[in-house]
Protein backbone atom coordinates (compact mmCIF):
# COMPACT_ATOMS: atom_id res chain seq x y z
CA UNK A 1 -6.79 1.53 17.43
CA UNK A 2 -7.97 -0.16 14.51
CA UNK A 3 -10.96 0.45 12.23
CA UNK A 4 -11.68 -2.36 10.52
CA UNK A 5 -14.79 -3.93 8.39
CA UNK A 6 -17.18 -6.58 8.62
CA UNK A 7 -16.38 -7.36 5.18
CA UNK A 8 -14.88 -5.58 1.79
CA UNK A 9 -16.99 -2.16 0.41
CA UNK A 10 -18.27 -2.10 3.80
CA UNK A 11 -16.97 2.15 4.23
CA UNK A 12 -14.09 1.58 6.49
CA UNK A 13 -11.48 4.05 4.21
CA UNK A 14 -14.53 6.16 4.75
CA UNK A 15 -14.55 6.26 8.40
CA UNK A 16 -10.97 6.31 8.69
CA UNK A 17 -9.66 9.26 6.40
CA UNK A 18 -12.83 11.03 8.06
CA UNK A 19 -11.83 9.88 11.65
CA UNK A 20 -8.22 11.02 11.10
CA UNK A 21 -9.08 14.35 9.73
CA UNK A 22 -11.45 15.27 12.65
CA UNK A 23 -8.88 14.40 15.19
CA UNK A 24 -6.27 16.51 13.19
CA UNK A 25 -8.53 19.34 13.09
CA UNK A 26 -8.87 19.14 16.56
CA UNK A 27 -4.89 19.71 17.51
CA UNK A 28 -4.52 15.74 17.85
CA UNK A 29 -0.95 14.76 15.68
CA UNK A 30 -2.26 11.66 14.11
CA UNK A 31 -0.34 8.44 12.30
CA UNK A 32 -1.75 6.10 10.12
CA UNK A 33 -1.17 2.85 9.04
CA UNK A 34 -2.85 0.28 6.38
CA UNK A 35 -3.27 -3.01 7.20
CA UNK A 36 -2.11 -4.97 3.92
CA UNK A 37 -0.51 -4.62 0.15
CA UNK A 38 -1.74 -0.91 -0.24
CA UNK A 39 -1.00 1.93 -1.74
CA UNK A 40 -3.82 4.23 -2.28
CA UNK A 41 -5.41 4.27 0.79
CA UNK A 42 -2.23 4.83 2.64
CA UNK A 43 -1.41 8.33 0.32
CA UNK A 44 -5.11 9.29 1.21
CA UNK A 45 -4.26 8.99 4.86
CA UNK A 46 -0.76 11.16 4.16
CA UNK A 47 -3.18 13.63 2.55
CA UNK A 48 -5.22 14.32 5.89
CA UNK A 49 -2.77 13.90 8.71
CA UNK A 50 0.46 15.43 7.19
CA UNK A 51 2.65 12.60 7.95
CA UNK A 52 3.34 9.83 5.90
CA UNK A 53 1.31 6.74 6.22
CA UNK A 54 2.63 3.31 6.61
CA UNK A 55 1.69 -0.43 5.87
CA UNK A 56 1.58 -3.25 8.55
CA UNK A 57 1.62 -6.75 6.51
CA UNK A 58 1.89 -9.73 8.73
CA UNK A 59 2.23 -11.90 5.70
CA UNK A 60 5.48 -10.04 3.95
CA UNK A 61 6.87 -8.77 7.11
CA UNK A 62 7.85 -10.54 10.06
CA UNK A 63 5.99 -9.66 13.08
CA UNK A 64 8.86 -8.02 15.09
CA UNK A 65 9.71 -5.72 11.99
CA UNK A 66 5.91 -4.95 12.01
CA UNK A 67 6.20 -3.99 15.48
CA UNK A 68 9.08 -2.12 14.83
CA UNK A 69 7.72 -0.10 11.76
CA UNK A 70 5.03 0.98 14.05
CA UNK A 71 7.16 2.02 17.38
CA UNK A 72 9.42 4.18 14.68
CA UNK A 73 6.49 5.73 12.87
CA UNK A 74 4.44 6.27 16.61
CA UNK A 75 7.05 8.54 18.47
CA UNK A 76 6.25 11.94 19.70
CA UNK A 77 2.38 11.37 18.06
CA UNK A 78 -0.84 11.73 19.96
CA UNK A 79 -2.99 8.92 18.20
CA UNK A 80 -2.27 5.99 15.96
CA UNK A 81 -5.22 4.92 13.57
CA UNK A 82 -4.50 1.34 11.47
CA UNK A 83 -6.89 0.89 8.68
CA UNK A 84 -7.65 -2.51 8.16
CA UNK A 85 -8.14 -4.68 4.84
CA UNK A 86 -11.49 -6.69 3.65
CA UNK A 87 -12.92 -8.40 6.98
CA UNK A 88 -11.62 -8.17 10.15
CA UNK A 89 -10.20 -11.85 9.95
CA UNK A 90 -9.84 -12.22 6.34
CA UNK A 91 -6.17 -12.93 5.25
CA UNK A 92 -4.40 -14.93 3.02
CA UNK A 93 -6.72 -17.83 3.17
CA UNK A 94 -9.69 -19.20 4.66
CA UNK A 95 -7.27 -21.57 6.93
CA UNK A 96 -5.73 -19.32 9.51
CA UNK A 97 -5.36 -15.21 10.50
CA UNK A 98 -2.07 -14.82 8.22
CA UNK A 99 -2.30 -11.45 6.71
CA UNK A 100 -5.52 -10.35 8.64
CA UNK A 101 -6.37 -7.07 10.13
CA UNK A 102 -7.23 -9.42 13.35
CA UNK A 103 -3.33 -10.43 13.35
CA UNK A 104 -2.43 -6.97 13.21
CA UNK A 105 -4.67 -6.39 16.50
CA UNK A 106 -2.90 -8.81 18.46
CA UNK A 107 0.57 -8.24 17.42
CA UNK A 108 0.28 -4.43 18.37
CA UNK A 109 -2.05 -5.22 21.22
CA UNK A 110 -4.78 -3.01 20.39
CA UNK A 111 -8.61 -2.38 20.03
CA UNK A 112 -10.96 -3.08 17.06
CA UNK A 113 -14.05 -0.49 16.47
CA UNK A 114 -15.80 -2.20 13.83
CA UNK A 115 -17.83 -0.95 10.85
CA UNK A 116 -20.69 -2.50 9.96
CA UNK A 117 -23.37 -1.81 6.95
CA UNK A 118 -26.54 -2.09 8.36
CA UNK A 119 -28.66 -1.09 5.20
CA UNK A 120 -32.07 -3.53 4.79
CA UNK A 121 -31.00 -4.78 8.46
CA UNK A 122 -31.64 -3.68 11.99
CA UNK A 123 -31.45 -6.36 14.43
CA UNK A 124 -29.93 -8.51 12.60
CA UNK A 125 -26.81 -6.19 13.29
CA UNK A 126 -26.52 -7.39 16.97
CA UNK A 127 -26.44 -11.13 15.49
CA UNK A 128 -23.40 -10.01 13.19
CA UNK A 129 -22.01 -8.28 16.21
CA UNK A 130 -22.35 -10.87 18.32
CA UNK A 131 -20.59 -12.97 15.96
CA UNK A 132 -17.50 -11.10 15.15
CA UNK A 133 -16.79 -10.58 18.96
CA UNK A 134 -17.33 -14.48 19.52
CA UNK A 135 -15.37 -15.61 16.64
CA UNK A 136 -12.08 -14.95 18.27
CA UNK A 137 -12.02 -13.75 22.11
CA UNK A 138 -8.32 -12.55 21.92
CA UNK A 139 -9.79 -9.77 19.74
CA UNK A 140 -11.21 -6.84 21.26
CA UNK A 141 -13.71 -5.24 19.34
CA UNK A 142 -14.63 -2.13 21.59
CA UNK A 143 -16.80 -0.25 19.38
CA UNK A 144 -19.51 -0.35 16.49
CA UNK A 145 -20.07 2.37 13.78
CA UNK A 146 -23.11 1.38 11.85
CA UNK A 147 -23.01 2.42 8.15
CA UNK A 148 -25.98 3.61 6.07
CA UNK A 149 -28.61 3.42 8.08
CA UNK A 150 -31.91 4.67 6.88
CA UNK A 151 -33.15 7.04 9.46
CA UNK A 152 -32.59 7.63 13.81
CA UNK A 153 -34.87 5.41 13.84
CA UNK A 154 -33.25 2.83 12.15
CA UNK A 155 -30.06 3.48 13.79
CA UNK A 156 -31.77 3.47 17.05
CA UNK A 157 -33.11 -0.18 16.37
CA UNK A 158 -29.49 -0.90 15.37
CA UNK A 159 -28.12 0.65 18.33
CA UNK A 160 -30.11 -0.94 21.05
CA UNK A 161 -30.16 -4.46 19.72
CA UNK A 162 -26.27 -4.83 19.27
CA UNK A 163 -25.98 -2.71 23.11
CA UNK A 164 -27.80 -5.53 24.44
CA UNK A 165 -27.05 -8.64 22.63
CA UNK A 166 -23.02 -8.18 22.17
CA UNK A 167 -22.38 -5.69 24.61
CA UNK A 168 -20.37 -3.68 22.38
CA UNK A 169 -20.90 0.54 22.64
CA UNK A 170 -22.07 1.54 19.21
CA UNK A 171 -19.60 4.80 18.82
CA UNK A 172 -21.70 6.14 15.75
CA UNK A 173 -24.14 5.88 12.85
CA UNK A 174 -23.96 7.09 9.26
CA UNK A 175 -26.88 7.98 7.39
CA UNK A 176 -26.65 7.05 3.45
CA UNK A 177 -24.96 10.07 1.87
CA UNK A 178 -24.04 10.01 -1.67
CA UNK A 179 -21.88 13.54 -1.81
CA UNK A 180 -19.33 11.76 -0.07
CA UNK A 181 -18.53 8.84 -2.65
CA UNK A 182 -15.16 8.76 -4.19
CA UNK A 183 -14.33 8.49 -7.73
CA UNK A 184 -12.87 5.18 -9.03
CA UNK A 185 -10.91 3.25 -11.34
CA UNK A 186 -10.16 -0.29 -12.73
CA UNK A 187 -7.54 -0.85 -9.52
CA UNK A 188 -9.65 0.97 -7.16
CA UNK A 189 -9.67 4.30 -5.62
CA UNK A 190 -8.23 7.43 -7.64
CA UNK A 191 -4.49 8.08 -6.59
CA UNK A 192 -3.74 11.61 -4.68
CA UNK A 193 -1.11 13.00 -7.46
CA UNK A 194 -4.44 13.48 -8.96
CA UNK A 195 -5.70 16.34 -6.67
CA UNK A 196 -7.94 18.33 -8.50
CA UNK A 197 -10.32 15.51 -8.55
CA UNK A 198 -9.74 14.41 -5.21
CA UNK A 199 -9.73 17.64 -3.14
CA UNK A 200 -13.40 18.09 -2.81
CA UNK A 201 -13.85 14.75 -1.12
CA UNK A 202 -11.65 15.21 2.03
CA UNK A 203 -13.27 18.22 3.97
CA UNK A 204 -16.66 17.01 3.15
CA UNK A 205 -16.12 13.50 4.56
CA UNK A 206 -13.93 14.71 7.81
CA UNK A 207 -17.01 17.11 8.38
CA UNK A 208 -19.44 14.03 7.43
CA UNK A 209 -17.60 11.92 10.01
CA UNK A 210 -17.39 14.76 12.73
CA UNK A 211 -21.05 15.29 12.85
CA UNK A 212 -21.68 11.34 13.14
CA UNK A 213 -19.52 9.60 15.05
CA UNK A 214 -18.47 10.28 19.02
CA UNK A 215 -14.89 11.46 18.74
CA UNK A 216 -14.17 11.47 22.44
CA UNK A 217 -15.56 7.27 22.83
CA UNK A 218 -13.11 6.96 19.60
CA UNK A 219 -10.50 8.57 21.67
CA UNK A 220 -11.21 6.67 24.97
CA UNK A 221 -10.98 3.34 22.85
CA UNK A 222 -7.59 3.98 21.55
CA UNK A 223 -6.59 4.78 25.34
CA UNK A 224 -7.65 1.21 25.63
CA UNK A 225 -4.70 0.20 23.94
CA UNK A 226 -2.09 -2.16 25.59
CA UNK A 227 1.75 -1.72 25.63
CA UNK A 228 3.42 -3.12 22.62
CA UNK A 229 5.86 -6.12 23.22
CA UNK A 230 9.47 -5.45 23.76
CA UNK A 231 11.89 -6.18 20.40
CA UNK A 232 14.93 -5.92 19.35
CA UNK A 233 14.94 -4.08 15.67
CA UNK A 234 16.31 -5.81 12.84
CA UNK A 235 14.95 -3.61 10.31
CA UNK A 236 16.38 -0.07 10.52
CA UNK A 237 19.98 0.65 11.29
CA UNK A 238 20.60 1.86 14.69
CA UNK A 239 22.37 5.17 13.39
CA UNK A 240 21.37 6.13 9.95
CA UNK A 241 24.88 5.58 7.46
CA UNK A 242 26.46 7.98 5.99
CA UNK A 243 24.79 9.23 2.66
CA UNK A 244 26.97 7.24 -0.07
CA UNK A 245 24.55 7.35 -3.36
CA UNK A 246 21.80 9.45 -4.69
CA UNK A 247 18.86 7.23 -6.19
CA UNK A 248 16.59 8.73 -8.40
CA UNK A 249 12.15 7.85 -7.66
CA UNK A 250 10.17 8.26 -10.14
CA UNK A 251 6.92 9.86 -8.69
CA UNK A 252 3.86 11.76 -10.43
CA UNK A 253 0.79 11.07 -11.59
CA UNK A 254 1.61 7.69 -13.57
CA UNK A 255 4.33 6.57 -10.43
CA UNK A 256 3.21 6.26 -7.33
CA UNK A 257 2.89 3.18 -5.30
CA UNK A 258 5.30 2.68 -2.47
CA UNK A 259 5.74 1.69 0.63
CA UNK A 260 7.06 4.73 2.56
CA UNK A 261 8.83 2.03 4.39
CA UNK A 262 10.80 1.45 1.55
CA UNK A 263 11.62 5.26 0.95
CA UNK A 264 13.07 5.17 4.55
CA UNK A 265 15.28 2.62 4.46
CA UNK A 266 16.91 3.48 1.37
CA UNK A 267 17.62 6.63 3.00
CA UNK A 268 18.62 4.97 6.46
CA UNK A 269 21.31 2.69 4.64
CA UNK A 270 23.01 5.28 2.84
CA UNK A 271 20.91 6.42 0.11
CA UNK A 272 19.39 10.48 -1.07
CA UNK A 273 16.33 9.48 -2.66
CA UNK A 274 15.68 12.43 -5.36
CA UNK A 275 11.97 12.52 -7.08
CA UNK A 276 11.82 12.79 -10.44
CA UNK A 277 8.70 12.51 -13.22
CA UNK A 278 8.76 10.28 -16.22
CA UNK A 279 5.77 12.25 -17.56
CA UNK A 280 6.92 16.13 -16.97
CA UNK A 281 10.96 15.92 -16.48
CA UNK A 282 12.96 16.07 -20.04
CA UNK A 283 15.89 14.29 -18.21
CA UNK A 284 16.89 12.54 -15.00
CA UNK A 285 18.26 14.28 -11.53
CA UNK A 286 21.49 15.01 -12.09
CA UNK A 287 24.02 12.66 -10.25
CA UNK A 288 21.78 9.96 -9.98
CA UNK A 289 23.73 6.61 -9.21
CA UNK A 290 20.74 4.10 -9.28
CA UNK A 291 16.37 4.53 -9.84
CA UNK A 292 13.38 2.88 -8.24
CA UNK A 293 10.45 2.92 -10.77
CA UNK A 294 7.33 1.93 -8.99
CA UNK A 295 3.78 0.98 -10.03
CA UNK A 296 1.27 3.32 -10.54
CA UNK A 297 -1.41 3.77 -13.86
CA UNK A 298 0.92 4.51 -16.67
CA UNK A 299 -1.62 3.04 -18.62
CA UNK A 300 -3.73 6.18 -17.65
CA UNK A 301 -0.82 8.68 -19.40
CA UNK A 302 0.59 6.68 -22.05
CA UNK A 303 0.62 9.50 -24.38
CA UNK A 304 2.11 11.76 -22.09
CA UNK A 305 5.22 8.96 -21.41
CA UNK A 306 5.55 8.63 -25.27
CA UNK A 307 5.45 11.98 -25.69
CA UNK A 308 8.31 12.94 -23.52
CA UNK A 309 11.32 10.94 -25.54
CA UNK A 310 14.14 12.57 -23.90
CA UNK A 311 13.66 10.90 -20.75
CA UNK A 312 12.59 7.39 -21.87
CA UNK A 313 15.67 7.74 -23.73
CA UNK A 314 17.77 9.06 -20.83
CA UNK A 315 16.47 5.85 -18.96
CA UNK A 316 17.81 3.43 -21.74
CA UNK A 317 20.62 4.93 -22.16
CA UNK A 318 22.13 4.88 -18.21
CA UNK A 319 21.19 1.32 -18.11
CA UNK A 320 22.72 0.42 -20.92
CA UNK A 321 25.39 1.92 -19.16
CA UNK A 322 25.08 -0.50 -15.78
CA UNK A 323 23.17 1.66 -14.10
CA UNK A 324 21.16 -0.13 -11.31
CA UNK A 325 17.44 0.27 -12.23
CA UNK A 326 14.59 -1.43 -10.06
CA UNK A 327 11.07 -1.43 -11.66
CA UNK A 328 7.65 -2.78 -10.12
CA UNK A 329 4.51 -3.24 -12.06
CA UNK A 330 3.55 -0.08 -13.82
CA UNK A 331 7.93 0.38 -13.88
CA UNK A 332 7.98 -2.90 -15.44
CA UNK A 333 5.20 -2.08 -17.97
CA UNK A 334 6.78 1.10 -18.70
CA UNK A 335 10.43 -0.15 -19.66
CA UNK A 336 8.73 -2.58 -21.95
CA UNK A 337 8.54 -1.41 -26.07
CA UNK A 338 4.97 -0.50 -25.52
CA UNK A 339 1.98 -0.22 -23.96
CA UNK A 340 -1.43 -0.93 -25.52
CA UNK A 341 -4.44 0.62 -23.57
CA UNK A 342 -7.91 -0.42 -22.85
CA UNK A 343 -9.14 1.50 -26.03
CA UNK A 344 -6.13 -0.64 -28.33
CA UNK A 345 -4.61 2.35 -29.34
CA UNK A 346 -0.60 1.52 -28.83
CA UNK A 347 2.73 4.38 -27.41
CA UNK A 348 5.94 3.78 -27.29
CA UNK A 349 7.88 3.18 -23.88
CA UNK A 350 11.38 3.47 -22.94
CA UNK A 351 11.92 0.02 -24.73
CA UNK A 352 14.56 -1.69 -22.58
CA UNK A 353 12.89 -4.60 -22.38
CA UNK A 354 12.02 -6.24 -25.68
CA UNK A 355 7.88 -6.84 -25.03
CA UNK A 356 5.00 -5.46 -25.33
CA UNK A 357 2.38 -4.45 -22.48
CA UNK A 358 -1.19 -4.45 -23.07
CA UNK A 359 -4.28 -4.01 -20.58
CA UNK A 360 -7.07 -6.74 -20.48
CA UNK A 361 -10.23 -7.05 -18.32
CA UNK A 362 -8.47 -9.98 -16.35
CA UNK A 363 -7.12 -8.98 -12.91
CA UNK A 364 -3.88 -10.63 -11.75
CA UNK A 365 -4.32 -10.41 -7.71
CA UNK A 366 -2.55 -12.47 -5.61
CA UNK A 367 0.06 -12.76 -2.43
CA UNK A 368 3.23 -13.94 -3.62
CA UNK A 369 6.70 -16.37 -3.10
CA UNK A 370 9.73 -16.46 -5.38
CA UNK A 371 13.37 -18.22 -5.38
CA UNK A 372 15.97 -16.36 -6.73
CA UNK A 373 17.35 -17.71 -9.40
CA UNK A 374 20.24 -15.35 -10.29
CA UNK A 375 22.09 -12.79 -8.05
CA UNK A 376 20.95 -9.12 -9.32
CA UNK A 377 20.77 -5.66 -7.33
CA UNK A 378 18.63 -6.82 -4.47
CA UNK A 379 19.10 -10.19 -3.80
CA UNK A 380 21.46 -13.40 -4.59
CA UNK A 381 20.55 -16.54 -6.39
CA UNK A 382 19.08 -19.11 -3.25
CA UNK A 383 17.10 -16.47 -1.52
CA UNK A 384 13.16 -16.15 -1.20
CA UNK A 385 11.34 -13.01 -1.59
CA UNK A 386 8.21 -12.24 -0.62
CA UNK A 387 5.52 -9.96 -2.67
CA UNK A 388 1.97 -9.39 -4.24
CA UNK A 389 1.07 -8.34 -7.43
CA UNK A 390 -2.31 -6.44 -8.89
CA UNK A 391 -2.72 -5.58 -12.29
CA UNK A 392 -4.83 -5.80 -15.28
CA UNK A 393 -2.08 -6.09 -17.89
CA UNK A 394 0.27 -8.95 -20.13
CA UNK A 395 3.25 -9.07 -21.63
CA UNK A 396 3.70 -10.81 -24.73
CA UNK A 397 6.46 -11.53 -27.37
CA UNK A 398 9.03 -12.21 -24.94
CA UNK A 399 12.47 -12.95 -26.25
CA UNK A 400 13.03 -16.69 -25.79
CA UNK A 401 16.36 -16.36 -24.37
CA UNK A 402 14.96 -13.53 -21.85
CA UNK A 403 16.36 -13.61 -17.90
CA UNK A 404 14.39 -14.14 -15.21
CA UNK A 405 15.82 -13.69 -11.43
CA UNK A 406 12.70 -15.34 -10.06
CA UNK A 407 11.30 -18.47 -10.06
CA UNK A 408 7.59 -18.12 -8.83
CA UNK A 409 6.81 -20.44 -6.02
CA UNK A 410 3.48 -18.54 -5.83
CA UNK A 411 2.07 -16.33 -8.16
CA UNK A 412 1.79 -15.47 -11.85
CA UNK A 413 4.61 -13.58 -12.35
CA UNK A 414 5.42 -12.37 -15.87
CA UNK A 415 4.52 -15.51 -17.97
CA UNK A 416 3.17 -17.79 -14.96
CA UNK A 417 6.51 -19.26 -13.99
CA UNK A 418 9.02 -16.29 -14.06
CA UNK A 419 9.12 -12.68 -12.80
CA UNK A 420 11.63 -10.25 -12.61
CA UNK A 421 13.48 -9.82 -15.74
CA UNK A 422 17.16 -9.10 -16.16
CA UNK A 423 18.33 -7.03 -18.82
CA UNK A 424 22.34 -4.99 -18.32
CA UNK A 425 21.74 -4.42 -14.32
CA UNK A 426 17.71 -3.67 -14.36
CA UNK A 427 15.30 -5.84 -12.04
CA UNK A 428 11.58 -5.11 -13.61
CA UNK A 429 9.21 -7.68 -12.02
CA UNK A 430 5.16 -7.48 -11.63
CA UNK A 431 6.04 -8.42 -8.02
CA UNK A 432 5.52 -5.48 -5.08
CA UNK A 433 8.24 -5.98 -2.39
CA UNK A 434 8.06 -4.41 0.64
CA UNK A 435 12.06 -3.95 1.90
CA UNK A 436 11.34 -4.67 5.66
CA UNK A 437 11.08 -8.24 4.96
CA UNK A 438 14.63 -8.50 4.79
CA UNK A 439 17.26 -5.48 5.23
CA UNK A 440 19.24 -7.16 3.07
CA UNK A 441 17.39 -6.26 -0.10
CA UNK A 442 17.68 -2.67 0.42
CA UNK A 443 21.51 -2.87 1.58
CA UNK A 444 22.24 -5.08 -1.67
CA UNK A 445 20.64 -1.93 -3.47
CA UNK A 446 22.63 0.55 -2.22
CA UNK A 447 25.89 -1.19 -2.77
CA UNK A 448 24.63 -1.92 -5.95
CA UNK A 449 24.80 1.99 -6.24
CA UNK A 450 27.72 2.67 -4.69
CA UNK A 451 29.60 0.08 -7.37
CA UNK A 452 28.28 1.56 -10.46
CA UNK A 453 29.00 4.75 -8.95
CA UNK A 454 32.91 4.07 -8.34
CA UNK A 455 33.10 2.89 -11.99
């Protein structure tokens, strides 16, 4: 089933993490997936069920790899809980469902319960209701949770009006309750590396959850569920090769956004992906043959990245060397010179790439399309590539005759044209890619591995 919102802010991460914590508490072996570009709410959802969570974008993914991703990820599991993004049918524009949480329902065939904030309303609630279930019929929205409501009386007003106006079963009702609120930052929700902040929030909101919602109506809804459309996979390998490189992910508290997705098919096509931490490791895993630097806040720990100068300049030094080295965003930032925080106070970074990163108060949010404009490790000059970026940072004194692999057909990019930069056989671009799109991008990887590592 799907637990999606009648608009951004509206609790749904709430509901879900809680949701999916209940059920695991109660024996159930839960999945979860995130609708959308995500990467926080997804390792929030790993935190309570114990298995990784996934991401389900209609817009970067073709719809039978989406259906595959989810077939893969729903074997030998009790319960699969998607988390949708913004509004039910909000998605890459204002034209059609691309991107939605509403595409996601009818590509996988299953039920909506809905989450609604009903604070200063009551039965104005049924009118919403009544218009989210009319808006597009080949959606079924089986339940209602009402958010901060007031009183039982309130949610009894709530309750009764949308009952008999939309006909929908209202599953649950959640009184205001600021214990439960979860800290924040300038791109949203605190990441879970960071655990001793985070670890008071999850029992209290499963518990917070338990006591308002009706688990077994939650249960019967995702029963409701139809059977997923036949495919044929694309995506994944039908026998997982033989392991031929080891590529070296940079995860801790300033690394962290991936899609797991991503992690998996690096492994599937041949690769041992070995963790490693740019902020606490003095060198890199021994062996490595490639890395994968993703985003993250290394803006948060600059001083902790300067600080440790043996790796930054173990990084420079294998790709100087021709070592295949993918960067995303916060990757991207970090292989720059520098990095210049919100406060102005300036660190050095591993200084492959002659710029200089600094934060500002403008947001850079958007779906993305690029042509390749050079072959490098993941894809050849012609191709598109799909993506999205989300930052708050620039890059500035660029080196005029700087390479770019992409041309941005959409998107900002690094200077509002370009994005991916080139430098020996690195790929740093502001651009998130999820691999799935095409299984060519993470093949190209691997053998761009395997030929550094026969040299």
């Amino acid at each position: 089933m799907i637990i999606a919102g009648a608009h951004s802010g509206v609790g749904k991460t709430t509901v879900s993490i809680g949701v999916m914590g209940a059920l695991k508490r109660g024996g159930f072996r839960v999945q979860a997936f995130k609708v959308g570009p995500d990467y926080i709410d997804p390792s929030y959802h790993t935190m309570v069920t114990g298995r990784p969570s996934r991401n389900l974008d209609a817009w970067m993914v073709p719809q039978n790899g989406i259906i595959e991703i989810f077939e893969r990820a729903t074997r030998n599991i009790d319960i699969a809980i998607i988390e949708g993004v913004m509004g039910l049918y909000d998605g890459l524009s204002g034209s059609d469902e691309t991107g939605s949480t509403a595409q996601i329902a009818k590509i996988l065939r299953c039920p909506v319960i809905l989450v609604i904030d009903v604070h200063d309303m009551a039965r104005t609630a049924a009118a919403l209701a009544l218009g989210y279930k009319n808006f597009d019929e080949d959606i079924h929205i089986a339940g209602i949770i009402l958010n901060r409501v007031a009183s039982p009386t309130h949610a009894r007003w709530c309750k009764e009006a949308i009952e008999a106006v939309a006909k929908i079963p209202v599953v649950g009702a959640l009184p205001v309750n600021g214990e439960i609120a979860m800290p924040e930052r300038h791109l949203g929700l605190i990441p879970t590396p960071e655990m001793e902040i985070l670890n008071p929030f999850f029992p209290k909101i499963r518990d917070f959850i338990q006591d308002s919602i009706n688990l077994e109506k939650v249960i019967e809804i995702a029963k409701s569920a139809g059977e997923l459309p036949e495919i044929i996979g694309t995506i994944y390998p039908k026998e997982n090769h033989t392991k031929e490189v080891t590529i070296g992910v940079a995860f801790d508290e300033a690394f962290n956004f991936y899609y797991q997705d991503n992690l998996d098919l690096l492994e599937a096509y041949g690769a041992t992906v070995r963790f490693f931490s740019p902020v606490h490791d003095k060198s890199l895993p021994a062996d490595v043959d490639g890395l994968y630097i993703g985003g993250g806040f290394p803006e948060m720990l600059p001083r902790e990245l300067e600080v440790n100068e043996d790796l930054r300049k173990s990084i420079k030094e294998v790709a100087e060397d021709g070592m295949p080295i993918y960067a995303e965003c916060g990757g991207l930032m970090y292989l720059t010179d520098s990095i210049t925080d919100f406060n102005g106070n300036t660190f050095k970074m591993v200084g492959l790439l002659d710029g200089k990163t600094t934060m500002t108060k403008d947001l850079s949010i958007n779906y993305t399309i690029a042509e390749v404009v050079y072959d490098n490790p993941l894809l050849e000059a012609k191709d598109l590539v799909k993506g999205h970026e989300f930052h708050f940072s620039k890059i500035s004194d660029i080196p005029s005759d700087a390479k770019f692999a992409y041309a941005m057909r959409m998107g900002i990019g690094i200077d509002g044209k370009r994005d991916a930069w080139m430098e020996y056989n690195t790929l740093a671009s502001y651009m998130h890619t999820h691999f799935a799109q095409d299984s060519r991008i993470v093949k190209n990887l691997v053998k761009s591995c395997e030929r550094y590592k026969r040299t």
